[in-house]
Protein backbone atom coordinates (compact mmCIF):
# COMPACT_ATOMS: atom_id res chain seq x y z
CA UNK A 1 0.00 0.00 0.00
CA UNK A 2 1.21 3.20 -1.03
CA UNK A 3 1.57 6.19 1.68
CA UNK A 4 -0.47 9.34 1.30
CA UNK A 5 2.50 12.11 1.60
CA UNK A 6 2.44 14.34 4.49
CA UNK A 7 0.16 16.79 4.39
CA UNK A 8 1.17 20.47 4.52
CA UNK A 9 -1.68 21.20 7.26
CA UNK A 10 -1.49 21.40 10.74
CA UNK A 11 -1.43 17.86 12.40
CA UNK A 12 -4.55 16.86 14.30
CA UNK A 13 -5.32 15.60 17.54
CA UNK A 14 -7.96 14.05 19.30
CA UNK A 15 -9.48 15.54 22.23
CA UNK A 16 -11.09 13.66 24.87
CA UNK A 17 -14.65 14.04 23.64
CA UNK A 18 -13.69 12.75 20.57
CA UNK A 19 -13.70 15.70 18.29
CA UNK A 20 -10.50 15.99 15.84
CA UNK A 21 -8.55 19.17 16.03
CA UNK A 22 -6.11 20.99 14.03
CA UNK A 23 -2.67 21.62 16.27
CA UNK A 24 -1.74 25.27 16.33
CA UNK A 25 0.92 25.88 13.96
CA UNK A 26 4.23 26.17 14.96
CA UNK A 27 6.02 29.83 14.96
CA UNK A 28 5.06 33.28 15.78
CA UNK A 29 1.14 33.54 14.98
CA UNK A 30 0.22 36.00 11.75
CA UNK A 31 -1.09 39.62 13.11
CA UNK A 32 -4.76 40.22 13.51
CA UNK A 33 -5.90 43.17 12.33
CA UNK A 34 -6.97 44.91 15.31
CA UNK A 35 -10.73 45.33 16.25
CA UNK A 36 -12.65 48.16 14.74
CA UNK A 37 -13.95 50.68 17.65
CA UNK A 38 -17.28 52.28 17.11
CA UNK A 39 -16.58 55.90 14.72
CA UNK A 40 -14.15 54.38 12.70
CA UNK A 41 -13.18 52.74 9.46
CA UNK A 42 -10.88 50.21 8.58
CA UNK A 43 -8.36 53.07 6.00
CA UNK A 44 -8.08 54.88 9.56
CA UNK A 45 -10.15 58.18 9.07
CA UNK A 46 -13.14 58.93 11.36
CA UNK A 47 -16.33 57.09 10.49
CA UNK A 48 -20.06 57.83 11.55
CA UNK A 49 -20.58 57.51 15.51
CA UNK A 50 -23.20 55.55 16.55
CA UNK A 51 -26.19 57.27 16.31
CA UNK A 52 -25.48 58.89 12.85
CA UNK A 53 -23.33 61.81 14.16
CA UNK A 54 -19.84 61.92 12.43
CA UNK A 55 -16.62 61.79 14.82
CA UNK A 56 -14.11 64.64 15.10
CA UNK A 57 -10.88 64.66 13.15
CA UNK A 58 -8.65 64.55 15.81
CA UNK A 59 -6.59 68.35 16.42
CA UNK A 60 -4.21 69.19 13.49
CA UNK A 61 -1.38 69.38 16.09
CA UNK A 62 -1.44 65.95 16.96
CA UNK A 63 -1.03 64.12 13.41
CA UNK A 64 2.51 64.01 12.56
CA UNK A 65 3.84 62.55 8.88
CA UNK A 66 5.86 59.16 9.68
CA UNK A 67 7.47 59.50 6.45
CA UNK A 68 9.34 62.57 7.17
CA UNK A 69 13.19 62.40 8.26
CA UNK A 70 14.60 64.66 9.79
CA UNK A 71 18.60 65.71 10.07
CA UNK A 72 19.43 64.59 14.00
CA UNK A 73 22.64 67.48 13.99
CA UNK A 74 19.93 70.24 13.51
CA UNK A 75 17.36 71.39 16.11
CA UNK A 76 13.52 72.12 15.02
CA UNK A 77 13.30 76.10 15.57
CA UNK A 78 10.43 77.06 18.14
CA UNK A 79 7.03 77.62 15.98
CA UNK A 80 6.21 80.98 15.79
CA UNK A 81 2.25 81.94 16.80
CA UNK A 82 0.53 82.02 12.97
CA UNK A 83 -1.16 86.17 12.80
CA UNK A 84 -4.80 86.31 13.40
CA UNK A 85 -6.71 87.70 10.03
CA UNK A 86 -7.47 91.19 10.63
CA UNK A 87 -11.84 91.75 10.10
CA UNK A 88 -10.36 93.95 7.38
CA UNK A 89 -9.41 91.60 5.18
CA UNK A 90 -12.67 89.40 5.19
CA UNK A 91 -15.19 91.80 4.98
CA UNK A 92 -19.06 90.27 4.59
CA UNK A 93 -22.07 91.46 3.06
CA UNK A 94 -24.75 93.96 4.55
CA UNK A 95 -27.22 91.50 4.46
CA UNK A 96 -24.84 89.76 7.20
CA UNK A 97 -23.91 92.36 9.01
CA UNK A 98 -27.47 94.47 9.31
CA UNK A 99 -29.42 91.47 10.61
CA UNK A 100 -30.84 91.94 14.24
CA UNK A 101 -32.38 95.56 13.99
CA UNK A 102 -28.68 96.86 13.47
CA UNK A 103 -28.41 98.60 10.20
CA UNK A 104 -25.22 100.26 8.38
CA UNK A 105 -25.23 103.99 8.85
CA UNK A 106 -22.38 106.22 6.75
CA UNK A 107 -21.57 109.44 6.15
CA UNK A 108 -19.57 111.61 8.38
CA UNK A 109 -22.53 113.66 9.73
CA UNK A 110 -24.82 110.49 10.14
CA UNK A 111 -22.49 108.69 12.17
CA UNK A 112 -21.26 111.51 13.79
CA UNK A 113 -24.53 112.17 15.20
CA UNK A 114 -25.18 108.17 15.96
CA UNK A 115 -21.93 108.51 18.12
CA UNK A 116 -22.87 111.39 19.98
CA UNK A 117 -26.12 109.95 21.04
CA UNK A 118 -26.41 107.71 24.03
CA UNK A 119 -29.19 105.81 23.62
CA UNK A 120 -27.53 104.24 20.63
CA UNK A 121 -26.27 100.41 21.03
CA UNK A 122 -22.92 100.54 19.05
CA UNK A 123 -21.85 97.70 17.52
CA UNK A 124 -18.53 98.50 14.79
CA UNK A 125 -17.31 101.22 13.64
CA UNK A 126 -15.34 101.15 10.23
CA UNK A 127 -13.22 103.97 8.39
CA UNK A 128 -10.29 105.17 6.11
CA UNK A 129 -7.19 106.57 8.02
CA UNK A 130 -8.40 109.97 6.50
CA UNK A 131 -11.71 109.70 7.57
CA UNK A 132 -10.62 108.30 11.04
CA UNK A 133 -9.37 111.68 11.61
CA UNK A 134 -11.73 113.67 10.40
CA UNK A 135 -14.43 112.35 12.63
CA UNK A 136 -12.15 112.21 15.87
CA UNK A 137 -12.22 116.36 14.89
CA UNK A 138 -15.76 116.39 14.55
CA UNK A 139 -16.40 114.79 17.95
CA UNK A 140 -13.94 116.06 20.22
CA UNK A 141 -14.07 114.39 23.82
CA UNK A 142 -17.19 112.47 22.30
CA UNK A 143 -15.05 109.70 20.43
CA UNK A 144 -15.31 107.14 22.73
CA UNK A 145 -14.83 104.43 19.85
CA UNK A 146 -11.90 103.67 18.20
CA UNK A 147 -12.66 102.78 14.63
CA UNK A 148 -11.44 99.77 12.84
CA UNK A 149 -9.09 101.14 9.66
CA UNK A 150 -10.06 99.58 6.27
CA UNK A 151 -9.90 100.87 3.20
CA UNK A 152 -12.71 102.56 0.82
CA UNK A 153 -13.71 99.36 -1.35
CA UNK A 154 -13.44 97.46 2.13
CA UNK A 155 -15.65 99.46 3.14
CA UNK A 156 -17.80 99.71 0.42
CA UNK A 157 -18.08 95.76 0.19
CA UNK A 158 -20.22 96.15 3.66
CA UNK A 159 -22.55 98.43 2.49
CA UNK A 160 -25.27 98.53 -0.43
CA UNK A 161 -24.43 99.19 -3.90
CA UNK A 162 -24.30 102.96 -4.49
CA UNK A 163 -23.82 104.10 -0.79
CA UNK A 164 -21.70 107.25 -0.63
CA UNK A 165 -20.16 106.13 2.76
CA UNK A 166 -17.47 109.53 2.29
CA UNK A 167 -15.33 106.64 4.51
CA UNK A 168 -16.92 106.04 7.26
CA UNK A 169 -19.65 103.86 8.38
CA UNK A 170 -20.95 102.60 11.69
CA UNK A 171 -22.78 99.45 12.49
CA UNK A 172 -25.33 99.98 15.43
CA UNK A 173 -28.87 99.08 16.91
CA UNK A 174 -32.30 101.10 15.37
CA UNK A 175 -33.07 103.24 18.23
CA UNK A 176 -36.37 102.64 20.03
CA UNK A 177 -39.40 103.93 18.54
CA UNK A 178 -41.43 106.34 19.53
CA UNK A 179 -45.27 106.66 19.96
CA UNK A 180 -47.84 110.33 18.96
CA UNK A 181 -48.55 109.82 22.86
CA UNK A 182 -45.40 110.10 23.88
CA UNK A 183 -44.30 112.96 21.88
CA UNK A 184 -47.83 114.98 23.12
CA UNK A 185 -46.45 113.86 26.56
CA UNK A 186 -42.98 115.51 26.21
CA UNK A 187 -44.85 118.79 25.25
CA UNK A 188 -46.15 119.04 28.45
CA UNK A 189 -47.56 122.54 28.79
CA UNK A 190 -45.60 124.03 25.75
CA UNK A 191 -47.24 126.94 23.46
CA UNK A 192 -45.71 126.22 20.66
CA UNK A 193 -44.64 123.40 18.98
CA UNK A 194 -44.77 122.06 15.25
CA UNK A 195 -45.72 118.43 13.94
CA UNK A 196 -44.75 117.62 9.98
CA UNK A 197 -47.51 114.84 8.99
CA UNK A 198 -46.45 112.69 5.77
CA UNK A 199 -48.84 111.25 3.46
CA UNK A 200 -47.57 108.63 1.07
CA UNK A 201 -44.30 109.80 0.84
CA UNK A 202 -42.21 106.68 1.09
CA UNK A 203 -38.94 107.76 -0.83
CA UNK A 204 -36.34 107.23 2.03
CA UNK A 205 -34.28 110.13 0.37
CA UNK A 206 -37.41 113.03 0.46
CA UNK A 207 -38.01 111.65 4.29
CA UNK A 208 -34.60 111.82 5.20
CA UNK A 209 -34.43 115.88 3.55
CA UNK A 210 -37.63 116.34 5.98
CA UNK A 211 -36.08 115.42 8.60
CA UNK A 212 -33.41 117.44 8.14
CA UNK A 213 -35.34 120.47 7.85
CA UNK A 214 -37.57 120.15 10.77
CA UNK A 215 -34.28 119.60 13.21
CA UNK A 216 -33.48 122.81 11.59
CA UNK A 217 -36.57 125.07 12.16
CA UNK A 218 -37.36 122.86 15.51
CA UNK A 219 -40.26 120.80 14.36
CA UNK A 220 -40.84 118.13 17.77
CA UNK A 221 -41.46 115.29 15.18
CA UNK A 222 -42.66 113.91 11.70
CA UNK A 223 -45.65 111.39 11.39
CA UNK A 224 -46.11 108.82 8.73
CA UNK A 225 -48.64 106.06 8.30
CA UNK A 226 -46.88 102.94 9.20
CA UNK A 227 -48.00 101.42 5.80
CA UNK A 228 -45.31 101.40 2.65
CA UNK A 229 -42.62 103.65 5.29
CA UNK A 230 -39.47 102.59 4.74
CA UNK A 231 -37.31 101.88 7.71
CA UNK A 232 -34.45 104.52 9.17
CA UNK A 233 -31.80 103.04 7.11
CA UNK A 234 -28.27 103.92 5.91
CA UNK A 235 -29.76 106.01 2.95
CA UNK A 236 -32.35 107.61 4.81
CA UNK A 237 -30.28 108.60 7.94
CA UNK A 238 -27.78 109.83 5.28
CA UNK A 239 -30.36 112.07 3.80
CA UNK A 240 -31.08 113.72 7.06
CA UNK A 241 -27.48 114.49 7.96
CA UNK A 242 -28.03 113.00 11.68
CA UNK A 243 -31.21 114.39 12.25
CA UNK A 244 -33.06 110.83 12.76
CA UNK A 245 -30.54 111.02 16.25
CA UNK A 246 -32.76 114.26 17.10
CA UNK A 247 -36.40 114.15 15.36
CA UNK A 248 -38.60 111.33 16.65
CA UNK A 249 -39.77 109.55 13.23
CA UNK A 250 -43.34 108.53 14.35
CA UNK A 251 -45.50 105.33 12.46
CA UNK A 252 -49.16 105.52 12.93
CA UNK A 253 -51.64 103.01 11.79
CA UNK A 254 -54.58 105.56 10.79
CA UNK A 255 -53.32 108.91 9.61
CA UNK A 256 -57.02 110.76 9.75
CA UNK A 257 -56.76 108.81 13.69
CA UNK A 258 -53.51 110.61 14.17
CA UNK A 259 -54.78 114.33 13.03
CA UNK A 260 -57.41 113.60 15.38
CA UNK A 261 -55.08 112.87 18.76
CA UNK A 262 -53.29 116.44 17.86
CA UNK A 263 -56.49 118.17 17.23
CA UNK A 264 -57.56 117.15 21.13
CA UNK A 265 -53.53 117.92 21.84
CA UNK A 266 -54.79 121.31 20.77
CA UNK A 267 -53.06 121.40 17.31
CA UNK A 268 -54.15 123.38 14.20
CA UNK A 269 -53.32 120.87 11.19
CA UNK A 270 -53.08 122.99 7.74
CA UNK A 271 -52.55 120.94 4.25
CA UNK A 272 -50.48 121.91 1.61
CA UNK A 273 -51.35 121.64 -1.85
CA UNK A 274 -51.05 123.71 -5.33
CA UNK A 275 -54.87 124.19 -6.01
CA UNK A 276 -55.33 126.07 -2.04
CA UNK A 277 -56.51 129.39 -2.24
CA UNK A 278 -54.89 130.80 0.38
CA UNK A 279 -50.75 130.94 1.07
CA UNK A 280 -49.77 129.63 3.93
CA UNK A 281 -48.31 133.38 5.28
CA UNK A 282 -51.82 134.18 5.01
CA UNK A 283 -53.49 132.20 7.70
CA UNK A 284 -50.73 133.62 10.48
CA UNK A 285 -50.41 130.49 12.14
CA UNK A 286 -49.29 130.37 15.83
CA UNK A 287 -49.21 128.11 18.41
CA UNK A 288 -49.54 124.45 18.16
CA UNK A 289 -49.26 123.72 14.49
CA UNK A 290 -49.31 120.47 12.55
CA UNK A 291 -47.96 120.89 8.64
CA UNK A 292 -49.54 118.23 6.63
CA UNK A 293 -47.85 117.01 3.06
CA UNK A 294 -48.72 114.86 0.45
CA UNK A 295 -46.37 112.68 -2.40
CA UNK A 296 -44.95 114.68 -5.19
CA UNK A 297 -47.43 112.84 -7.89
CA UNK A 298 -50.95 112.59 -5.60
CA UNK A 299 -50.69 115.02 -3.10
CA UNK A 300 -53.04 114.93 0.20
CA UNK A 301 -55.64 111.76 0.00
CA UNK A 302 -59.23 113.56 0.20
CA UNK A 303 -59.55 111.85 3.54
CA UNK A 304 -56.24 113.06 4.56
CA UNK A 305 -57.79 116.99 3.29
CA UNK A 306 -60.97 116.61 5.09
CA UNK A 307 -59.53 115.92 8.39
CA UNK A 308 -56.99 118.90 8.04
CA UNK A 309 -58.74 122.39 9.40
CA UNK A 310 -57.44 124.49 7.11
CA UNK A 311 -55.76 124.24 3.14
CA UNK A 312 -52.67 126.65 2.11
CA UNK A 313 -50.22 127.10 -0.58
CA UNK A 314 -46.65 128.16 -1.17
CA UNK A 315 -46.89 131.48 -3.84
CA UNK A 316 -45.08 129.47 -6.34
CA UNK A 317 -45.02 131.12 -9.62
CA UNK A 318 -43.29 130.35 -13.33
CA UNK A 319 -43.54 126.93 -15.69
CA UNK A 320 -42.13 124.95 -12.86
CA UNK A 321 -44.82 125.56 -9.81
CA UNK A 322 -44.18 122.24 -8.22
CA UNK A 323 -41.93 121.40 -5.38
CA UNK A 324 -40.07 118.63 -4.31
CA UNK A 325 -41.98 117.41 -1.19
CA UNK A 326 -38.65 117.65 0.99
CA UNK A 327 -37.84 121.52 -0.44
CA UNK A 328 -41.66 122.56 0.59
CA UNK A 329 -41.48 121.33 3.58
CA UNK A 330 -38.42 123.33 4.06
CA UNK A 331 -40.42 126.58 2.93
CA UNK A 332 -43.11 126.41 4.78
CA UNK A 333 -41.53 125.21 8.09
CA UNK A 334 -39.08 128.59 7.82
CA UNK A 335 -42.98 129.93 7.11
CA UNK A 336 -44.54 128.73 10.58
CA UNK A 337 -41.22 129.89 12.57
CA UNK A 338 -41.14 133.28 11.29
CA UNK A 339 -44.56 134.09 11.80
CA UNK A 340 -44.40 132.31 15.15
């Protein structure tokens, strides 16, 4: 008979319950790869954690390249601290930086007034060297904020398209409105006094201008409806040259409502418009006064003319007898005060 040549297995052997093993081999056992902990993957990079949330790459600092020799006569120099990105160089959009009732403001005289007012929440502050020092001039022991130094288009990038920020511009919380009773309040027992009433005039530019002019001839406040009014943003604060920090910019919900509460405040409310047959220098208004204006193309709503007491016109003259809504309200404010 003919023997079967040794196998190249492991020999067997019988255990005492009769089961045939295989011997373990002789010589160092092959490596196992080692076990797989949860969050990771057999090529060594973080996998999903249990529960579906991926693990964290462990710190930068810690992973080290085993490939890379290094000459053992030299010494690795100390690592010098990498420079923090100035905000400068990343600026972001105004969307970004305008969310949470902060708007952008520019203009030297806009934010020169935001500054100077306390009840403003500041939140950044940006300008050109040039404009940097031109402000710190304008507000003396004021300039309590140090501005952050970019450059124009820097500058420009954080603002809307078209904004003549004259390089400056401050980032900083809408101030808290205010209410018709609290403006009748803060007359108290005052003779005179003079409210501008807006009706449908929702260009932020023309209501920035009548701002403007009412800080100028002393007007306690200008009412809109609340309807179509644009917010006090960078444009309109810009128009009125840091008046919006002085002038109480009033919303109503019912105009006619609103003519009303002055009437009983013991106001005289007057409308201007072209076709009036009477000039406003005519009626010799004193006392409480409230100057009521319509849009350049509609003028006063008839509701808004019935609830005013009296109609008056500027003594406008030549082919162009139409005024910008901003530039008669100008007029006939410098009207009201020098007959007052």
């Amino acid at each position: 008979m003919r023997k079967r040549p040794p196998s190249s297995s492991s020999p067997t052997s019988q255990s005492p319950d009769g089961v045939a093993r295989t011997a373990a081999p002789r010589g160092p056992a092959p490596a196992r790869p080692a076990p797989q902990r949860p969050g990771s993957r057999a090529d060594g990079k973080p996998g999903p954690r249990p529960g579906g949330k991926p693990a964290k790459p462990a710190p930068y600092a810690a992973v080290r390249p085993a490939a890379v020799e290094r000459e053992p006569s030299r010494s690795r120099p100390a690592a010098t601290p990498r420079p923090a990105i100035p905000r400068s160089a990343e600026p972001r959009s105004a969307d970004a930086n305008s969310s949470g009732g902060a708007p952008w403001l520019w203009g030297h005289h806009a934010v020169a007034a935001a500054l100077k007012n306390p009840q403003r929440k500041l939140v950044r502050l940006v300008a050109t060297e040039d404009a940097a020092a031109e402000l710190a001039g304008m507000l003396g022991e004021a300039a309590i904020v140090e501005p952050q130094v970019m450059n124009r288009d820097s500058i420009a990038k954080l603002l809307p398209p078209g904004a003549v920020h004259q390089g400056v511009a401050l980032l900083a919380k809408t101030l808290k409105p205010w209410q018709l009773e609290d403006v009748i309040a803060h007359l108290g027992e005052a003779e005179r006094a003079i409210v501008v009433v807006l009706d449908q005039v929702t260009d932020p530019h023309n209501i920035g201008a009548v701002l403007r002019s009412a800080a100028a001839f002393g007007a306690v406040a200008v009412v809109l409806p609340d309807r179509n009014a644009p917010e006090i943003s960078g444009t309109l604060a810009k128009s009125a040259s840091g008046a919006v920090e002085h002038v109480p910019l009033v919303r109503v919900v019912n105009l006619n409502r609103a003519l009303e509460q002055l009437k009983k405040a013991g106001f005289w409310s007057v409308g201007l418009a072209g076709d009036a047959e009477a000039t406003l220098a005519s009626h010799k208004l004193s006392g409480r006064v409230c100057l009521v204006l319509g849009s350049e193309g509609d003028g006063l709503r008839r509701l808004t003319r019935e609830a005013c007491d009296l109609m008056a016109r500027l003594p406008t003259q030549g082919p162009v007898a139409s005024l910008n809504v901003s530039n008669a309200a100008a007029i006939a404010l410098y009207e009201l005060v020098r007959a007052g």
